[in-house]
C-alpha atoms as a PDB file:
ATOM      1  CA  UNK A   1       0.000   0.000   0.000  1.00  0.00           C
ATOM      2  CA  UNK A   2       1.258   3.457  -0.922  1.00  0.00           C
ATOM      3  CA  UNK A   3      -0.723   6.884  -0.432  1.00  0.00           C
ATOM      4  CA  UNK A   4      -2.543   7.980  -3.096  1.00  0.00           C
ATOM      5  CA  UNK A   5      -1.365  10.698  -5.533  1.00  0.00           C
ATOM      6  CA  UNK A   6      -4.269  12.918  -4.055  1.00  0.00           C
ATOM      7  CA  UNK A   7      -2.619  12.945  -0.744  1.00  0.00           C
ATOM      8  CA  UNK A   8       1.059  12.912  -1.955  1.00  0.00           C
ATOM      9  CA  UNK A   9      -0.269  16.563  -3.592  1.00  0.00           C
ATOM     10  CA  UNK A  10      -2.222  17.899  -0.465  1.00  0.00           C
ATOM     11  CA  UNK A  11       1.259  16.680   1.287  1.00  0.00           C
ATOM     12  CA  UNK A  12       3.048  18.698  -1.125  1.00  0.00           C
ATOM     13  CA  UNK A  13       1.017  21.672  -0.880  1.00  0.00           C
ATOM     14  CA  UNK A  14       1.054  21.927   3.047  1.00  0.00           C
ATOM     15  CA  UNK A  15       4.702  21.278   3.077  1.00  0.00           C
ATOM     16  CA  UNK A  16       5.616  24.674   0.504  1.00  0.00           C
ATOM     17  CA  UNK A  17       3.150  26.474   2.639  1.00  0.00           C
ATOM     18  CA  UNK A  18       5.476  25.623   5.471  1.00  0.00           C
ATOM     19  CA  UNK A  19       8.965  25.886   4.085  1.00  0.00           C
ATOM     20  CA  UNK A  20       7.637  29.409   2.470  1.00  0.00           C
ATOM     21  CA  UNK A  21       6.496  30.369   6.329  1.00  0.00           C
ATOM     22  CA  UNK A  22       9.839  29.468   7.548  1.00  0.00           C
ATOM     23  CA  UNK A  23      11.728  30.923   5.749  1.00  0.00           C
ATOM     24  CA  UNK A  24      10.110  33.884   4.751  1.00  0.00           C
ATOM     25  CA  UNK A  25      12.317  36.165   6.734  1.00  0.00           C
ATOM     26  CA  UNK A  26      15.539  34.533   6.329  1.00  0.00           C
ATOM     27  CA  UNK A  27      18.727  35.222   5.584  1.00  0.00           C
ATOM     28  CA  UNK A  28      20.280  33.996   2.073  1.00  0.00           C
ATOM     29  CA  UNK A  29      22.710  32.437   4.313  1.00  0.00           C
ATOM     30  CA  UNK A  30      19.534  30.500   6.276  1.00  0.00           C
ATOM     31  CA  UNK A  31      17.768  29.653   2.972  1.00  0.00           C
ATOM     32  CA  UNK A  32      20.957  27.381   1.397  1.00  0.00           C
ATOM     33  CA  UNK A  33      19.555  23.756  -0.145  1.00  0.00           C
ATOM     34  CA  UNK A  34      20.847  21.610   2.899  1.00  0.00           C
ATOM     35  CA  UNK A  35      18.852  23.405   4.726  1.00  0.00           C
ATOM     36  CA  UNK A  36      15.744  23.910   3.471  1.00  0.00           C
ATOM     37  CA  UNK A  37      15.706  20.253   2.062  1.00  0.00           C
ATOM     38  CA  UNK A  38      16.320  19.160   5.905  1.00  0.00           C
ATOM     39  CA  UNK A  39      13.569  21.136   7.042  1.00  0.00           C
ATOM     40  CA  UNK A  40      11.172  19.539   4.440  1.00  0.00           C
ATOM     41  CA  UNK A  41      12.409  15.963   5.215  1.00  0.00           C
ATOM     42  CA  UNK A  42      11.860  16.548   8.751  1.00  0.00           C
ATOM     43  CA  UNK A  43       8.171  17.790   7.929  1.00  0.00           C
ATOM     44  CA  UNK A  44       7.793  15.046   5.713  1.00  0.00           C
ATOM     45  CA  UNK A  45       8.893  12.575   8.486  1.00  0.00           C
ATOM     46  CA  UNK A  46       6.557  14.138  10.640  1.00  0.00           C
ATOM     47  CA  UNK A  47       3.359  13.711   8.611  1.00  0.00           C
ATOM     48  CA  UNK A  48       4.029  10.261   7.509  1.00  0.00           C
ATOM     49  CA  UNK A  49       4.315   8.836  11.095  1.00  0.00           C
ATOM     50  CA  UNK A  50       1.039  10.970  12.113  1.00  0.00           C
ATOM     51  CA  UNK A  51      -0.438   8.568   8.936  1.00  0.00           C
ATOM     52  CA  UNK A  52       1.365   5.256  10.036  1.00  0.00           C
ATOM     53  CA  UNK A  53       0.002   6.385  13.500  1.00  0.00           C
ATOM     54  CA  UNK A  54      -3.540   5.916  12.279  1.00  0.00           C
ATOM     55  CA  UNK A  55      -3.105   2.444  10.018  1.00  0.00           C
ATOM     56  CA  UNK A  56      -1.957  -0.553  11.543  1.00  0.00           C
ATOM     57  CA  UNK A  57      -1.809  -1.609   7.797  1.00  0.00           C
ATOM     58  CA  UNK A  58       1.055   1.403   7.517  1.00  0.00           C
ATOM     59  CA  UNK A  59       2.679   0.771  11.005  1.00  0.00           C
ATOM     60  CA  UNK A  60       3.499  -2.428   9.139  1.00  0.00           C
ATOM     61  CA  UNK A  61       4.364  -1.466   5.903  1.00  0.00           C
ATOM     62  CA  UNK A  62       7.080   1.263   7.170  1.00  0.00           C
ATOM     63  CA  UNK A  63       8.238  -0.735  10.214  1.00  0.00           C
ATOM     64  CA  UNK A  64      11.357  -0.132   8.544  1.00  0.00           C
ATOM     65  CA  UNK A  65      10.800   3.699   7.258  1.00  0.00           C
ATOM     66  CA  UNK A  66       8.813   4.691   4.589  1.00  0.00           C
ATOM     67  CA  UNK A  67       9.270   5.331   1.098  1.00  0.00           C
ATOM     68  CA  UNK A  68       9.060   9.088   0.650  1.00  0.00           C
ATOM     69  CA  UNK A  69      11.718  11.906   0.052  1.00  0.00           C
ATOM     70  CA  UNK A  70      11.217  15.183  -0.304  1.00  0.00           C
ATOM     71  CA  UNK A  71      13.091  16.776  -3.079  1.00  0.00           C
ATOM     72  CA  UNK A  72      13.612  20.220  -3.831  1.00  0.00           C
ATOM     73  CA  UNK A  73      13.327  22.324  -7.334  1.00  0.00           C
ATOM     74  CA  UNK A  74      14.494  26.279  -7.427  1.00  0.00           C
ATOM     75  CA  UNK A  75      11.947  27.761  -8.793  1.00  0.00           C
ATOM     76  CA  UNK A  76      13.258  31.000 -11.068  1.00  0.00           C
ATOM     77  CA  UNK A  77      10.270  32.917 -11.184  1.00  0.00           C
ATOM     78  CA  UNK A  78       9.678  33.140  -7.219  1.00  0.00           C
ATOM     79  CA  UNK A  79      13.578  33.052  -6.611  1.00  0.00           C
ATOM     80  CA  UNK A  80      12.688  30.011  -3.950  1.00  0.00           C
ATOM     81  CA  UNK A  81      12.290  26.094  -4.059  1.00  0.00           C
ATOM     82  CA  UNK A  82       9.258  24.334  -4.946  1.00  0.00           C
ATOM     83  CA  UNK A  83       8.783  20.902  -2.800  1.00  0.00           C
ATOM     84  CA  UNK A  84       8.409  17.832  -4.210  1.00  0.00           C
ATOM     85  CA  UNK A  85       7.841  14.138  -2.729  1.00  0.00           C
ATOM     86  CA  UNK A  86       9.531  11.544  -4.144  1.00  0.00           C
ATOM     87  CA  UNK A  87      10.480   7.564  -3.640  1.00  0.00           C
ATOM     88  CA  UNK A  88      12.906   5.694  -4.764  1.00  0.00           C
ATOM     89  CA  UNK A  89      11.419   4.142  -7.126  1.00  0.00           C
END
């Protein structure tokens, strides 16, 4: 079982709401690609378990860690990075 492409966009959208909250009054120096891609990772992280929390079915699935990364794109027109999720796959 995987989430659903619905979610993995509501996902996305809640996580460039909160990266673009973050970081709206930082530095350059605070805004570098380590660290905004740790701080969406982190969120990431923190969503997924809240989901595994609520399906045994998940719990099991991700015993191990689940599947998602999120990935960053700089986005030209709004000089910032867009968020995407990812797997490996």
């Amino acid at each position: 079982m995987s989430l659903n492409e619905a979610l993995i966009q509501q996902l996305q959208k809640v996580l460039q709401n909160n990266l673009n909250t973050y970081f709206r009054t930082a530095t350059e120096a605070e805004k570098t690609p380590d660290k905004v891609k740790t701080f969406a990772q982190k969120q990431l992280d923190f969503f997924i378990t809240g989901l595994a929390k609520e399906s045994p079915e998940l719990q099991k699935l991700w015993a191990k860690g689940h599947p998602y990364h999120a990935t960053l794109r700089f986005n030209t027109t709004s000089r910032f990075y867009d968020v995407l999720i990812t797997t490996a796959d």
